[in-house]
Protein backbone atom coordinates (compact mmCIF):
# COMPACT_ATOMS: atom_id res chain seq x y z
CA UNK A 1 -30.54 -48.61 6.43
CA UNK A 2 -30.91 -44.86 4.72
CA UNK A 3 -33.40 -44.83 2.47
CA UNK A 4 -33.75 -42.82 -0.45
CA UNK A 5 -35.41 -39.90 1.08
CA UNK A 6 -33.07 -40.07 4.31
CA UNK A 7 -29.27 -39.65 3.39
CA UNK A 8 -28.88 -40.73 7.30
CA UNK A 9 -30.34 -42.77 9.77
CA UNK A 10 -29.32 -40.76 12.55
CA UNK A 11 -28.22 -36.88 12.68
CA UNK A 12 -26.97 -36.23 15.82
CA UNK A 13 -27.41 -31.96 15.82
CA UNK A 14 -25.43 -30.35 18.59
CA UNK A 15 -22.09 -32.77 18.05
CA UNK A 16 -19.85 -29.96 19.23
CA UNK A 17 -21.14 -29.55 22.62
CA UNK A 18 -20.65 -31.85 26.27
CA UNK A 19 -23.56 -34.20 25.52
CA UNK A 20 -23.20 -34.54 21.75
CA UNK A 21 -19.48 -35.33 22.45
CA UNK A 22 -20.35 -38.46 24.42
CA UNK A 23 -22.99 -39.88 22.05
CA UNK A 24 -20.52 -39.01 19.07
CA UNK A 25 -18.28 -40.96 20.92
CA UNK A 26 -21.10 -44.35 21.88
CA UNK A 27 -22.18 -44.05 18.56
CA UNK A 28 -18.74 -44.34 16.75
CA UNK A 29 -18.22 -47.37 19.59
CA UNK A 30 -21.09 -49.52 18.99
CA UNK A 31 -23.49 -48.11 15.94
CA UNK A 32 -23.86 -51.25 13.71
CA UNK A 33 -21.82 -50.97 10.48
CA UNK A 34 -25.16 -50.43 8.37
CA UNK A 35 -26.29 -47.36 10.23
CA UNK A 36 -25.59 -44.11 8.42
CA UNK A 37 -25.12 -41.43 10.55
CA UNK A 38 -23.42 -37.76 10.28
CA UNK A 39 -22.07 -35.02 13.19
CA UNK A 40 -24.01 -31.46 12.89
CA UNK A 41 -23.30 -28.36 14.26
CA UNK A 42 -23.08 -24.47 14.28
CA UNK A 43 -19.33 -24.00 14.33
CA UNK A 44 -17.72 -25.92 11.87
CA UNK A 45 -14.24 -25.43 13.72
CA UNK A 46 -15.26 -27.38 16.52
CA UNK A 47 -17.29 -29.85 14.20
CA UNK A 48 -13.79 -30.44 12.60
CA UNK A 49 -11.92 -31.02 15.80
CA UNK A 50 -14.86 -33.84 17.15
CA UNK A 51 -14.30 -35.35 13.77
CA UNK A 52 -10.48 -35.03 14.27
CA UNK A 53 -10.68 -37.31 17.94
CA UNK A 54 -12.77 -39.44 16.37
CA UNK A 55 -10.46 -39.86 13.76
CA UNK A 56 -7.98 -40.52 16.71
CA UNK A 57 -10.32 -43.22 18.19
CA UNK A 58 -12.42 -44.84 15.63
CA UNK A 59 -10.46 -44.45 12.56
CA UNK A 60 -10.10 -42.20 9.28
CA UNK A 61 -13.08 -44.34 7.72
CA UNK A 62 -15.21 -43.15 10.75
CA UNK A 63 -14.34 -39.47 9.63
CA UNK A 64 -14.50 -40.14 5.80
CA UNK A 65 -18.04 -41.52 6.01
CA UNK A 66 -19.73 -38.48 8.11
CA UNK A 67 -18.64 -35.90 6.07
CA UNK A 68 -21.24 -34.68 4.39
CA UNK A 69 -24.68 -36.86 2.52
CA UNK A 70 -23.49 -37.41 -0.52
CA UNK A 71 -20.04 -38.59 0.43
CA UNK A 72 -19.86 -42.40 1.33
CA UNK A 73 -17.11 -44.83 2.14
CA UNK A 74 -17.13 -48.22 1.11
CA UNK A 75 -13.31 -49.47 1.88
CA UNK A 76 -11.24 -48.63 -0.14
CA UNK A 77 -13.26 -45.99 -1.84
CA UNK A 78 -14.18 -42.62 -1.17
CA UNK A 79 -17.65 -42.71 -3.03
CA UNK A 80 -18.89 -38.90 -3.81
CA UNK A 81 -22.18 -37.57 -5.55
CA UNK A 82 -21.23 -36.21 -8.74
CA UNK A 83 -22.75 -34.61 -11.65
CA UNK A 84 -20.26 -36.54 -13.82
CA UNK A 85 -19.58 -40.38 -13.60
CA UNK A 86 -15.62 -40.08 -13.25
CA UNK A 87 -13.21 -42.09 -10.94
CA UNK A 88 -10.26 -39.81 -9.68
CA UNK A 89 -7.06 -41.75 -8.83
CA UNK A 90 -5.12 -40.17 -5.90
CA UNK A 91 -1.89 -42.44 -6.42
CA UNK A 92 -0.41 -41.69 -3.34
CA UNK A 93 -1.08 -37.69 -3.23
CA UNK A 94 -3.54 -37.96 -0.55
CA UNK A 95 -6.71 -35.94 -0.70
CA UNK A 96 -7.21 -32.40 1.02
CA UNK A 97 -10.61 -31.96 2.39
CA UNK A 98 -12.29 -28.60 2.43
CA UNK A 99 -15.30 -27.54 3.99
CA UNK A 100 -16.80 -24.73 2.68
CA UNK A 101 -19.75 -22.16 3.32
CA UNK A 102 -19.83 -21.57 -0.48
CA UNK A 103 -19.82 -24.61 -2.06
CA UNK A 104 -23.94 -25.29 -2.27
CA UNK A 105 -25.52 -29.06 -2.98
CA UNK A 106 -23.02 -31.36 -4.07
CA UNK A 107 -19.27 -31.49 -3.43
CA UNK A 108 -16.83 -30.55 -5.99
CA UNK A 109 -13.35 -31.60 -7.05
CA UNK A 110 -10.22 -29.94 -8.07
CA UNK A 111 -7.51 -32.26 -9.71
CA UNK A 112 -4.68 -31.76 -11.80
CA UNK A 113 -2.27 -34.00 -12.00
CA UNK A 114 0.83 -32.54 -11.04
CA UNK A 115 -1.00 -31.31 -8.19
CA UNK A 116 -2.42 -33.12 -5.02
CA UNK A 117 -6.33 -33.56 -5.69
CA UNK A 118 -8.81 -31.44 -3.60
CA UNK A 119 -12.38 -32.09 -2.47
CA UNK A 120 -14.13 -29.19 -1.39
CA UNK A 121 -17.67 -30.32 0.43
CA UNK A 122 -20.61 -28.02 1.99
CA UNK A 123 -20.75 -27.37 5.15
CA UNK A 124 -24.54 -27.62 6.88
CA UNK A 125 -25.79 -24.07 6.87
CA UNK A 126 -28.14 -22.96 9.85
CA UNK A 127 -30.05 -19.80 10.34
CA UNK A 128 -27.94 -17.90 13.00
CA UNK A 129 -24.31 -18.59 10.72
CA UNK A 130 -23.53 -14.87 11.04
CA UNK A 131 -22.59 -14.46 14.98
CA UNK A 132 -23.10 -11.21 16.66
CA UNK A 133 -19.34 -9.81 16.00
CA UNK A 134 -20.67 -10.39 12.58
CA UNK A 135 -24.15 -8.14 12.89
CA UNK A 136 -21.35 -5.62 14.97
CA UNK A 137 -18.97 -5.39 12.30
CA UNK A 138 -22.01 -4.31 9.81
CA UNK A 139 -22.98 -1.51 12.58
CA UNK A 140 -19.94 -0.21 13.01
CA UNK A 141 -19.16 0.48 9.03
CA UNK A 142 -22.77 1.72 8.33
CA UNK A 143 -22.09 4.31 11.70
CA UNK A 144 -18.66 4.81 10.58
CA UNK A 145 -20.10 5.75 6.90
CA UNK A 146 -22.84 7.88 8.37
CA UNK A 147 -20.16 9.73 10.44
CA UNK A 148 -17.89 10.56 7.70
CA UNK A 149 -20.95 10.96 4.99
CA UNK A 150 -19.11 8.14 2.59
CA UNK A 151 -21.07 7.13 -0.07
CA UNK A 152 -19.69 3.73 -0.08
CA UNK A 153 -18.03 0.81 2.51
CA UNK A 154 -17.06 -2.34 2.18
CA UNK A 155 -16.68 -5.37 5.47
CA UNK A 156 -15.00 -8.43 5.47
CA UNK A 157 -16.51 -10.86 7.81
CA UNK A 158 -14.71 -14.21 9.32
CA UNK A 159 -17.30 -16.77 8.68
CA UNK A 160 -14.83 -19.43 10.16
CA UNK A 161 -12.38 -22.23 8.65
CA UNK A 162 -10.99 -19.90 6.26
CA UNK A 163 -14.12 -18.80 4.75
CA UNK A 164 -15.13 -15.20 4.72
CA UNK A 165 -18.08 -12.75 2.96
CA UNK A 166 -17.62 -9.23 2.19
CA UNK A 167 -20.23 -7.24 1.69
CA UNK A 168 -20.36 -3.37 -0.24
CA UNK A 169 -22.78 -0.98 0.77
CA UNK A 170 -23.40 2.02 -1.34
CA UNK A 171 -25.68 5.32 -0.17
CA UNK A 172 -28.37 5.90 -2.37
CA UNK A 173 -29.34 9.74 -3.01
């Protein structure tokens, strides 16, 4: 049913929340097989965990084919956008999925072959990513920096599932 200018039929924004739960749930109960669809959300955390019970309920293919746009399943393949036409083999490693704030447009992939194979895949940004502990954390170094007269600071912030900024600041005479 997507069409080229559509990756999905149906986004449904606000997954995370009460109501977004229960039509996450309907629509993993009775969307038609043909509908494309994906889960959004601010906090990828609790993105991951409504993916995880729908995992529970409606099966890993449910999961693998919400992911992210480019990422499509088609039993028993894990179809990704790529920049390079390559098939990658997991013979019986598994595959670790990673969301990631970083990782911009497509997905990427990390195999070796002793190893098990990695796909790291963006995560939706939104304007309002940085939370207010985030904004806090910035006020309290530049104060802190202002109070001592440092010429320099640096913050780490927690941007969530294991992803994190820092950011230097340096006082300009």
């Amino acid at each position: 049913m997507a069409d080229q200018t559509r990756p999905y039929d149906v986004v449904l924004f606000g997954a995370t929340g009460f109501t977004g739960g229960l039509t996450a749930r309907y629509l993993a109960r009775t969307a038609p097989p043909e509908l494309t669809w994906a889960l959004a959300g601010r906090d990828e955390e609790k993105l991951r965990r409504r993916r995880a019970e729908l995992a529970m309920t409606h099966g890993l293919e449910h999961v693998l084919g919400t992911l992210h746009p480019s990422i499509r399943w088609r039993a028993p393949v894990l179809e990704v956008s790529y920049p390079v036409d390559q098939d990658l083999h997991l013979d019986g490693r598994g595959l670790v999925l990673v969301p990631s704030f970083f990782c911009q447009g497509l997905p990427t992939s990390f195999c070796d072959n002793e190893l098990q194979p990695v796909l790291v895949y963006p995560i939706q940004h939104e304007l309002g990513w940085a939370t207010a502990n985030s904004a806090k954390s910035l006020v309290t170094l530049l104060g802190r920096m202002e109070r001592e007269n440092s010429d320099r600071g640096l913050a780490t912030l927690c941007v969530g599932v294991g992803q994190g900024v820092s950011v230097a600041f340096e006082r300009v005479s």
